[in-house]
N, C-alpha and C. Protein backbone atom coordinates (compact mmCIF):
# COMPACT_ATOMS: atom_id res chain seq x y z
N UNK A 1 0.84 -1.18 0.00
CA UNK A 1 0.00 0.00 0.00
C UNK A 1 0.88 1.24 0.00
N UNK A 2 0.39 1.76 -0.79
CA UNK A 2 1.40 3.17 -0.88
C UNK A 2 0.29 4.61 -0.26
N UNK A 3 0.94 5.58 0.20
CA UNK A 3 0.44 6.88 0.22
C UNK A 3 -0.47 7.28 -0.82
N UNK A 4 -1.59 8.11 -0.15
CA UNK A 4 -2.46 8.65 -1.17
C UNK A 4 -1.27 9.62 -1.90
N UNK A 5 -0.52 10.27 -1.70
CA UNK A 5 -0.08 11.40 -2.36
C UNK A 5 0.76 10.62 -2.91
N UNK A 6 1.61 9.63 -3.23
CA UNK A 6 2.50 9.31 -3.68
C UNK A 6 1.67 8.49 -5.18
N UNK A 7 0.50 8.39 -4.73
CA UNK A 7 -0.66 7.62 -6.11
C UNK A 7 -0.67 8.90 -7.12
N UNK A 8 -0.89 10.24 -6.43
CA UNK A 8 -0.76 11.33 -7.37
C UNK A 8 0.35 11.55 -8.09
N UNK A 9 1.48 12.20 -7.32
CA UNK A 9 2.46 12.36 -7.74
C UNK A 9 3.46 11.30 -8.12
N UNK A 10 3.79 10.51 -7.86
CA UNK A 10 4.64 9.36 -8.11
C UNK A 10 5.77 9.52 -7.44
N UNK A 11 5.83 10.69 -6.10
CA UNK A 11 7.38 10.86 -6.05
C UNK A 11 7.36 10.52 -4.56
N UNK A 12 8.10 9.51 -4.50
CA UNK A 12 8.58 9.47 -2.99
C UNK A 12 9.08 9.89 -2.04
N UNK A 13 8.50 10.21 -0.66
CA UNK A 13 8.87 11.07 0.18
C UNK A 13 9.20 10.83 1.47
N UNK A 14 9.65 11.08 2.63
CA UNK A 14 10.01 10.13 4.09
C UNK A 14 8.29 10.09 4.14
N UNK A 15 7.65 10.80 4.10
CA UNK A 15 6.18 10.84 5.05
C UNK A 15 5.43 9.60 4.12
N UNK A 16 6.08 9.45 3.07
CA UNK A 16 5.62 8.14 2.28
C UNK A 16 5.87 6.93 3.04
N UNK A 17 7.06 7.12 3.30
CA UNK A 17 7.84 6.08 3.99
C UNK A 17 6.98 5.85 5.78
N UNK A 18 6.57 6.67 6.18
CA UNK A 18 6.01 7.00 7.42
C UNK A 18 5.01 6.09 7.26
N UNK A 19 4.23 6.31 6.20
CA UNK A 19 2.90 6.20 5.84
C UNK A 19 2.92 4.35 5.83
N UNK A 20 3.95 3.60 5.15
CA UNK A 20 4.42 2.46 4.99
C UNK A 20 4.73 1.72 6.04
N UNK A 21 5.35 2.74 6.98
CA UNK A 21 5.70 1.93 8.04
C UNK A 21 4.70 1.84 9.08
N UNK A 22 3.90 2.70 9.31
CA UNK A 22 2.31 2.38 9.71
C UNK A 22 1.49 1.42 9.44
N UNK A 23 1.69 1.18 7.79
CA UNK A 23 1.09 0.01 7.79
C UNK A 23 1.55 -1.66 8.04
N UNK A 24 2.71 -1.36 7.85
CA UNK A 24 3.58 -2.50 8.41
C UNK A 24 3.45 -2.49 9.92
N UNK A 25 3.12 -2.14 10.63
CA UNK A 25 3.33 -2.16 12.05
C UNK A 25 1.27 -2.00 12.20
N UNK A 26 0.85 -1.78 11.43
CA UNK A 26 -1.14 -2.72 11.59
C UNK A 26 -0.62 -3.67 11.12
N UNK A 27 -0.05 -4.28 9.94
CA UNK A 27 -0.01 -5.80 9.84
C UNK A 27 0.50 -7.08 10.97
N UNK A 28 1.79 -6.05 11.63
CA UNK A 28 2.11 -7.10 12.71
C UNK A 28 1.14 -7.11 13.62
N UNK A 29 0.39 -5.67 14.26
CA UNK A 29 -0.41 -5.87 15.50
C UNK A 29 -1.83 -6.70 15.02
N UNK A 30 -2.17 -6.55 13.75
CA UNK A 30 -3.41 -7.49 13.63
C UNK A 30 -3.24 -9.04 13.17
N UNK A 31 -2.13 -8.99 12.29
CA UNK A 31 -2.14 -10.46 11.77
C UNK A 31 -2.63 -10.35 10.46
N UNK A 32 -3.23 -9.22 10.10
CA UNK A 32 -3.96 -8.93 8.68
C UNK A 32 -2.61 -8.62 7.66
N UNK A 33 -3.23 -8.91 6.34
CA UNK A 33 -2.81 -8.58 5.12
C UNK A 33 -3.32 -6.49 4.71
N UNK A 34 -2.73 -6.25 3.82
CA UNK A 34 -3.03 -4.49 4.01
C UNK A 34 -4.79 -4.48 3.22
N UNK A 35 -4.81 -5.84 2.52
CA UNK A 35 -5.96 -5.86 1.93
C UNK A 35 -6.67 -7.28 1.99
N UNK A 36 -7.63 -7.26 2.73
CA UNK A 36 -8.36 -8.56 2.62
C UNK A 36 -10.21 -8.51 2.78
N UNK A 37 -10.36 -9.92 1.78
CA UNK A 37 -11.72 -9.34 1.88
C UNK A 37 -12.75 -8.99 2.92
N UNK A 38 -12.60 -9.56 4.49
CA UNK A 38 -13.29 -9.14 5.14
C UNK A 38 -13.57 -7.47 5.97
N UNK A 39 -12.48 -7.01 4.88
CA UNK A 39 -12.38 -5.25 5.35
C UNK A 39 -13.72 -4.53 4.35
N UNK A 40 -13.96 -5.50 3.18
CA UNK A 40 -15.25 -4.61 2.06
C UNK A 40 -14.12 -4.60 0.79
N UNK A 41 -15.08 -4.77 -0.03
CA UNK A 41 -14.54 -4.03 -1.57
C UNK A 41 -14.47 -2.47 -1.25
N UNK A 42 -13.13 -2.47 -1.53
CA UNK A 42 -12.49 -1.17 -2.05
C UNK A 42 -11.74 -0.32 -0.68
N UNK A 43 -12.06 -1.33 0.32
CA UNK A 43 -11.74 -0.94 2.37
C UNK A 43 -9.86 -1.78 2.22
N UNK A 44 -9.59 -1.37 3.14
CA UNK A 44 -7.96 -1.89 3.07
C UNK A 44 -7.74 -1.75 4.99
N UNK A 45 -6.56 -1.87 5.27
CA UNK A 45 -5.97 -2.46 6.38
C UNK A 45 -6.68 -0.94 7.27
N UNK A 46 -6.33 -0.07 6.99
CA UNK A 46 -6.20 1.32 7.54
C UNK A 46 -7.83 1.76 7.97
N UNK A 47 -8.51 1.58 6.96
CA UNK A 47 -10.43 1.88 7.07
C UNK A 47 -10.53 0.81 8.21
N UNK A 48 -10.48 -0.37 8.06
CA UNK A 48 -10.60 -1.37 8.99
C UNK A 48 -10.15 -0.93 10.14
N UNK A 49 -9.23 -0.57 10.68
CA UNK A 49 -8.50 -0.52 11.99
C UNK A 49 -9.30 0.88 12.45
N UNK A 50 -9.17 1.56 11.32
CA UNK A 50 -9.84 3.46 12.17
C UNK A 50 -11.50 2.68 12.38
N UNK A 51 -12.17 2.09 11.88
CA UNK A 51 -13.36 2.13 12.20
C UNK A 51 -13.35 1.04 13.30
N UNK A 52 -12.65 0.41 13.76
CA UNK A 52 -12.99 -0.80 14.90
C UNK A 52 -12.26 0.06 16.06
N UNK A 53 -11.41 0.97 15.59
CA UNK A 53 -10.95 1.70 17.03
C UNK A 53 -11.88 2.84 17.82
N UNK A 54 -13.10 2.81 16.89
CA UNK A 54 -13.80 4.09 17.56
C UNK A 54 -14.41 3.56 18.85
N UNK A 55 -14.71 1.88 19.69
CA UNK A 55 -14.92 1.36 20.61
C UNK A 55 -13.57 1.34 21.26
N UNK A 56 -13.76 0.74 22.42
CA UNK A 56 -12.57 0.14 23.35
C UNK A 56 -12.92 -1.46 23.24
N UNK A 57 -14.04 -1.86 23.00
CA UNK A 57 -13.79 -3.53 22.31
C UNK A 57 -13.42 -3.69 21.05
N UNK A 58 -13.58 -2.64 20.29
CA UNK A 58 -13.16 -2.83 18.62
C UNK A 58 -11.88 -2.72 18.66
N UNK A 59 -11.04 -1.80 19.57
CA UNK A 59 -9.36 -1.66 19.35
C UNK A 59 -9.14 -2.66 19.75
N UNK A 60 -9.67 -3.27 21.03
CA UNK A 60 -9.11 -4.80 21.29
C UNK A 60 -9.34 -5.86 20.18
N UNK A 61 -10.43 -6.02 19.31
CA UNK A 61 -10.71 -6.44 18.41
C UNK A 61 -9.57 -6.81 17.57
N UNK A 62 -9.19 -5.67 17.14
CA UNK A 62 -8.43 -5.61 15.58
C UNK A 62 -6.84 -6.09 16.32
N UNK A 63 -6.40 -5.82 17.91
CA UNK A 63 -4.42 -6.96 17.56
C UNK A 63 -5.22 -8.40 17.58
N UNK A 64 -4.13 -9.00 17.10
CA UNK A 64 -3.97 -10.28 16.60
C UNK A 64 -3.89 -11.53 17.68
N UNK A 65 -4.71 -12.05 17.75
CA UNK A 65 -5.42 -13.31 18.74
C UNK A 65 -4.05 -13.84 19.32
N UNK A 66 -3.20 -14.39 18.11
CA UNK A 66 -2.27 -15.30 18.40
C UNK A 66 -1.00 -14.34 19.43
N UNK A 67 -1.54 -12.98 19.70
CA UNK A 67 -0.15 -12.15 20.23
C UNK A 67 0.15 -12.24 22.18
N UNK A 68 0.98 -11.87 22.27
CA UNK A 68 0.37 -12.11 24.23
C UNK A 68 -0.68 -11.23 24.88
N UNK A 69 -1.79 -11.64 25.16
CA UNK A 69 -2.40 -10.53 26.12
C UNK A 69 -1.54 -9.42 27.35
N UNK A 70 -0.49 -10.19 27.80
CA UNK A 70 0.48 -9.51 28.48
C UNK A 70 1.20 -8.00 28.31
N UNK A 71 1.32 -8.07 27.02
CA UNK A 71 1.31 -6.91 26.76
C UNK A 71 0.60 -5.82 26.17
N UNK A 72 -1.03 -6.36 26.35
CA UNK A 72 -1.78 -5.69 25.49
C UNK A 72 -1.70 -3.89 25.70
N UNK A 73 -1.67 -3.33 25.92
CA UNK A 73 -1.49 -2.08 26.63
C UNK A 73 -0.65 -1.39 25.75
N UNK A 74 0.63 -1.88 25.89
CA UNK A 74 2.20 -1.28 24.85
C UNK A 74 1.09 -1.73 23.53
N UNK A 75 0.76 -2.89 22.51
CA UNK A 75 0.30 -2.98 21.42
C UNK A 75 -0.86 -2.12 21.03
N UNK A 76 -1.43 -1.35 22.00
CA UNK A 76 -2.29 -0.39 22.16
C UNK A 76 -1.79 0.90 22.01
N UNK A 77 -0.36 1.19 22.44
CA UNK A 77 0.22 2.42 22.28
C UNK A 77 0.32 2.36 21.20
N UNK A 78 1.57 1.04 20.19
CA UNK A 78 2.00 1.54 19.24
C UNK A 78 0.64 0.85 17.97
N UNK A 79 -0.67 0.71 17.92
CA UNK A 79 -1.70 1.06 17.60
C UNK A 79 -1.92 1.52 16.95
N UNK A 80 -1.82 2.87 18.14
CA UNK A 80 -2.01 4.18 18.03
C UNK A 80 -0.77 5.07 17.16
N UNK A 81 0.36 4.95 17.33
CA UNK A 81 1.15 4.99 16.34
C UNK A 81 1.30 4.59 15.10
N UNK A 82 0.85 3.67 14.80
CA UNK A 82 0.28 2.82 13.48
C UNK A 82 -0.68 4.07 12.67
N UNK A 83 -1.55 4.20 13.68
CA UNK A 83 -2.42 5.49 12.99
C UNK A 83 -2.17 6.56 12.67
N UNK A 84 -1.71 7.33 13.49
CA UNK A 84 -0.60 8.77 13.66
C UNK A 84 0.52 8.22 12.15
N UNK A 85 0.90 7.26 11.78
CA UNK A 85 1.76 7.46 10.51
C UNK A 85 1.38 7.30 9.46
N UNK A 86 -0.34 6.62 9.34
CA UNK A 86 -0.83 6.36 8.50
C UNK A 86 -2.07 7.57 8.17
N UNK A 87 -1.60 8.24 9.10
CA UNK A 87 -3.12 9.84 8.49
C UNK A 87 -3.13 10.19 7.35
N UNK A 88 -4.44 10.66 6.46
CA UNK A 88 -4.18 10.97 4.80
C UNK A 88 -3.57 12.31 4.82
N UNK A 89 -3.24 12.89 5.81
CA UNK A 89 -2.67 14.07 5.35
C UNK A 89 -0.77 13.81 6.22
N UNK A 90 0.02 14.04 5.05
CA UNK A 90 1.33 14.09 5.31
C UNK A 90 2.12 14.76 6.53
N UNK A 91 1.25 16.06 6.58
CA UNK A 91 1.72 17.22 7.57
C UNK A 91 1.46 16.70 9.14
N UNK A 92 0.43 15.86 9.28
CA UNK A 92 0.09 15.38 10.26
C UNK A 92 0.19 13.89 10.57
N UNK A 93 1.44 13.41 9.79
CA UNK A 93 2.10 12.41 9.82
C UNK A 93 3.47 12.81 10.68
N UNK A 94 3.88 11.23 11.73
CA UNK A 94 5.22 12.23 12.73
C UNK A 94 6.25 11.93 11.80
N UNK A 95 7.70 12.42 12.16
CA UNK A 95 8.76 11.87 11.27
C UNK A 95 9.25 10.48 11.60
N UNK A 96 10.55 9.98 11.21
CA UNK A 96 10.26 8.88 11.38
C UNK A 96 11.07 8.98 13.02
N UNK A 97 12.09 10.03 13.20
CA UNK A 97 12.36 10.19 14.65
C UNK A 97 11.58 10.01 15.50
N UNK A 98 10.69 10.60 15.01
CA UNK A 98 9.44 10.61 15.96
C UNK A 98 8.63 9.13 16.78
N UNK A 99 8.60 8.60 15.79
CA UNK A 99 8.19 7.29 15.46
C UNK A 99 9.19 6.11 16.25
N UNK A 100 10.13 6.73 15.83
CA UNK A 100 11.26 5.73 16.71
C UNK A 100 11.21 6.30 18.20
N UNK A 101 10.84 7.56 18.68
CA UNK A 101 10.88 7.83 20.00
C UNK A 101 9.72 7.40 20.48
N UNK A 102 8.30 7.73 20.18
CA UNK A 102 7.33 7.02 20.52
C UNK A 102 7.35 5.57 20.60
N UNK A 103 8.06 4.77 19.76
CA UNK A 103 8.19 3.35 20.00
C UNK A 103 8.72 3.06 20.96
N UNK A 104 10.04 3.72 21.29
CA UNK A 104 10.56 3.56 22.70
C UNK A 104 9.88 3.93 23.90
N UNK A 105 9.35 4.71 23.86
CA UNK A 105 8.24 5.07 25.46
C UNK A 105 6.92 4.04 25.40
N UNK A 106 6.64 3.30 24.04
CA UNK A 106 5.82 2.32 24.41
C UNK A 106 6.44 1.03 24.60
N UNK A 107 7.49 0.96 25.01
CA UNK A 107 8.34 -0.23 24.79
C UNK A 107 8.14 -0.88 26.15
N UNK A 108 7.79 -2.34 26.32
CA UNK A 108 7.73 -2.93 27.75
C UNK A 108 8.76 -3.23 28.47
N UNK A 109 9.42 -3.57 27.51
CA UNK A 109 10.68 -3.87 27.90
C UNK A 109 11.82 -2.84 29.16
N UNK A 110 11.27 -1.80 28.63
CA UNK A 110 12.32 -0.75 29.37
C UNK A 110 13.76 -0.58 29.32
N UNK A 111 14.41 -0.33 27.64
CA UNK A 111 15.52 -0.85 27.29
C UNK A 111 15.93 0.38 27.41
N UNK A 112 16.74 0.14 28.85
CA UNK A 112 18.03 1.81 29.06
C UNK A 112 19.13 1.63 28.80
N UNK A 113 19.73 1.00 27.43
CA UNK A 113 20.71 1.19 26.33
C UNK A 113 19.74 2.17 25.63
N UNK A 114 18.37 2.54 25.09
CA UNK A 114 18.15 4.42 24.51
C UNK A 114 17.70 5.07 25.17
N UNK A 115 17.73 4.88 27.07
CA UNK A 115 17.54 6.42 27.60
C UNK A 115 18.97 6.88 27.98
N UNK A 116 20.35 6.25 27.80
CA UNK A 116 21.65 7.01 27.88
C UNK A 116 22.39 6.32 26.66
N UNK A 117 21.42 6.90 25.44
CA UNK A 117 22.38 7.02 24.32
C UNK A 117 23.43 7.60 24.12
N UNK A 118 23.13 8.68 25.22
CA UNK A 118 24.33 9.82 24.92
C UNK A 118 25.56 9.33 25.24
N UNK A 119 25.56 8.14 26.42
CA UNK A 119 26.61 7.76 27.08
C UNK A 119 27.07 6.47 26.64
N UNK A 120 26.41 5.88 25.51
CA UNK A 120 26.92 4.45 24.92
C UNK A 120 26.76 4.44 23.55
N UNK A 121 27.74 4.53 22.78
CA UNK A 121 27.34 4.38 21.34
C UNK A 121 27.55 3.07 20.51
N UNK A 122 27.87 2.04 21.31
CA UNK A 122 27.76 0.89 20.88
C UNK A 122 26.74 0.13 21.01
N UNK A 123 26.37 -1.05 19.64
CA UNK A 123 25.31 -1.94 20.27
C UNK A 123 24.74 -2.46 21.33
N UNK A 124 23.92 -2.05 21.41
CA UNK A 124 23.06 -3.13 22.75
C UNK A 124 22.65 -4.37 22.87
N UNK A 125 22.42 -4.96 23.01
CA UNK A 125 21.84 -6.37 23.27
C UNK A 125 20.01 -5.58 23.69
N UNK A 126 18.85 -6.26 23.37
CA UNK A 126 18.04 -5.97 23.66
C UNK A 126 17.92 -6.94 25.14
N UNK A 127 17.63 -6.44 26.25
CA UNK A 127 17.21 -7.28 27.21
C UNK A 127 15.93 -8.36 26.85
N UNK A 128 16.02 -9.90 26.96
CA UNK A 128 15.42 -10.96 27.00
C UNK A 128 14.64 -11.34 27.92
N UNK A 129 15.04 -10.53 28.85
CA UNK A 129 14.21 -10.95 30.59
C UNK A 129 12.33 -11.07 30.08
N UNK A 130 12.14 -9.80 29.65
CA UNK A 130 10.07 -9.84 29.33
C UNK A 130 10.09 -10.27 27.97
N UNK A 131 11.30 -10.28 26.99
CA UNK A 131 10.70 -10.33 25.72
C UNK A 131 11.47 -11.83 24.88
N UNK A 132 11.79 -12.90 25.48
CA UNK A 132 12.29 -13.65 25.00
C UNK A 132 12.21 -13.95 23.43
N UNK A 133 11.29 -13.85 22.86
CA UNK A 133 11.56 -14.22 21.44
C UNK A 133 11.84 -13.19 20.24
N UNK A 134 12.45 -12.17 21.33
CA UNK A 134 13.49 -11.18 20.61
C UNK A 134 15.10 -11.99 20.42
N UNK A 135 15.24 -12.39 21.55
CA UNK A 135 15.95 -13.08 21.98
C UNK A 135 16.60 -14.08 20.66
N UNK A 136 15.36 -14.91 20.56
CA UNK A 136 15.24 -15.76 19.73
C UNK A 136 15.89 -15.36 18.25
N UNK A 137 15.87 -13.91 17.43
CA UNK A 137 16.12 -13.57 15.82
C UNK A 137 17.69 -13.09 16.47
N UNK A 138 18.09 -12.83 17.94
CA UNK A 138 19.70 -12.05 17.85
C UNK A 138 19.47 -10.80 17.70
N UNK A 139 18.51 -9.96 18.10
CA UNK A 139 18.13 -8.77 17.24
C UNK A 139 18.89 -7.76 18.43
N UNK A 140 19.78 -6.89 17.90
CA UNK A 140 20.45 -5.41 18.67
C UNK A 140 20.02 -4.34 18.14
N UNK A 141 19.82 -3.61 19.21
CA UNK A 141 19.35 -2.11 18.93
C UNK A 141 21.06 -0.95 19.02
N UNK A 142 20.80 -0.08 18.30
CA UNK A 142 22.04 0.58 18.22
C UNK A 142 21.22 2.18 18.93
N UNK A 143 21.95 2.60 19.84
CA UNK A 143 21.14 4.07 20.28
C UNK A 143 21.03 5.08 19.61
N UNK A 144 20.23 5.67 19.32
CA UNK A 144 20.08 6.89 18.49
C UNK A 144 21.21 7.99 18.97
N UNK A 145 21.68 8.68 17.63
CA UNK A 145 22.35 9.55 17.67
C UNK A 145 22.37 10.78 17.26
N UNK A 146 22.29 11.76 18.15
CA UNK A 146 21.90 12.99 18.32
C UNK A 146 21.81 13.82 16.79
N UNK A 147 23.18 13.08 15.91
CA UNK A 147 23.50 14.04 14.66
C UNK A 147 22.94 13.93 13.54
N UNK A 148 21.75 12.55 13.88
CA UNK A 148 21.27 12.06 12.73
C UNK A 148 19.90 12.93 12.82
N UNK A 149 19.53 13.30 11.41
CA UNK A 149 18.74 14.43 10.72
C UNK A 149 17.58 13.93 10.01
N UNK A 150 16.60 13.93 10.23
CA UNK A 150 15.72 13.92 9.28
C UNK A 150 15.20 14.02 7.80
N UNK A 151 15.29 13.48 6.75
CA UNK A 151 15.01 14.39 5.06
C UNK A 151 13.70 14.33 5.21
């Protein structure tokens, strides 16, 4: 699924990219495809999710059965982030900094290798203690760095 504006123009933009990664992050929290038929002809991942979130049983609705209830709460934050990158208007899309900071304050984990980035610039190990099947892919987070800029 691409950006409405990028269907117009053809030209790719970060807020395109924003827009993408929103929807990639409804696909993981629901389990859904960006298009399937039980959303309606001509409905896609995004109509689906904004209209089941206008309840507090419909947001629970739409994450994905097979995920942990344990953390339902954090999958609720970044949700909500899912949405915030997927808005039809660009301007009111966050950057992707943004996006990466909000992910971290919804993070359960509580990984303080990125609240003293300033003081470690080497890989982290993601802590395994709550999230073991991070564990499982080897996956390291590297801390954000102050000099890196936005396009």
């Amino acid at each position: 699924m691409f950006a409405t504006e990028y269907a117009y123009t053809s030209k790719a933009t970060t807020k395109c990219d924003v827009y993408s990664f929103g929807v990639v992050l409804m696909e993981l929290l629901t389990g859904k495809k960006p298009v399937e038929v039980e959303f309606g002809e001509g409905k896609n991942i995004i109509y689906w999710v904004s209209c089941k979130v206008e309840t507090k049983e419909g947001a629970a609705e739409v994450l994905d059965k097979q995920l942990s209830c344990s953390f339902r709460d954090e999958m609720m934050k970044v949700l909500r982030i899912a949405i915030r990158c997927t808005s039809s208007s660009p301007a009111h899309r966050p950057t992707m900094n943004e996006v990466v900071q909000l992910l971290i304050e919804a993070d359960p984990c509580n990984f303080d290798s990125f609240k003293s980035s300033n003081k470690r610039k080497q890989p982290q190990p993601i802590s395994t203690a709550c999230c073991p099947q991070i564990g499982m892919i080897g996956l390291t987070v590297r801390p954000l760095q102050d000099n890196v800029k936005a396009t």
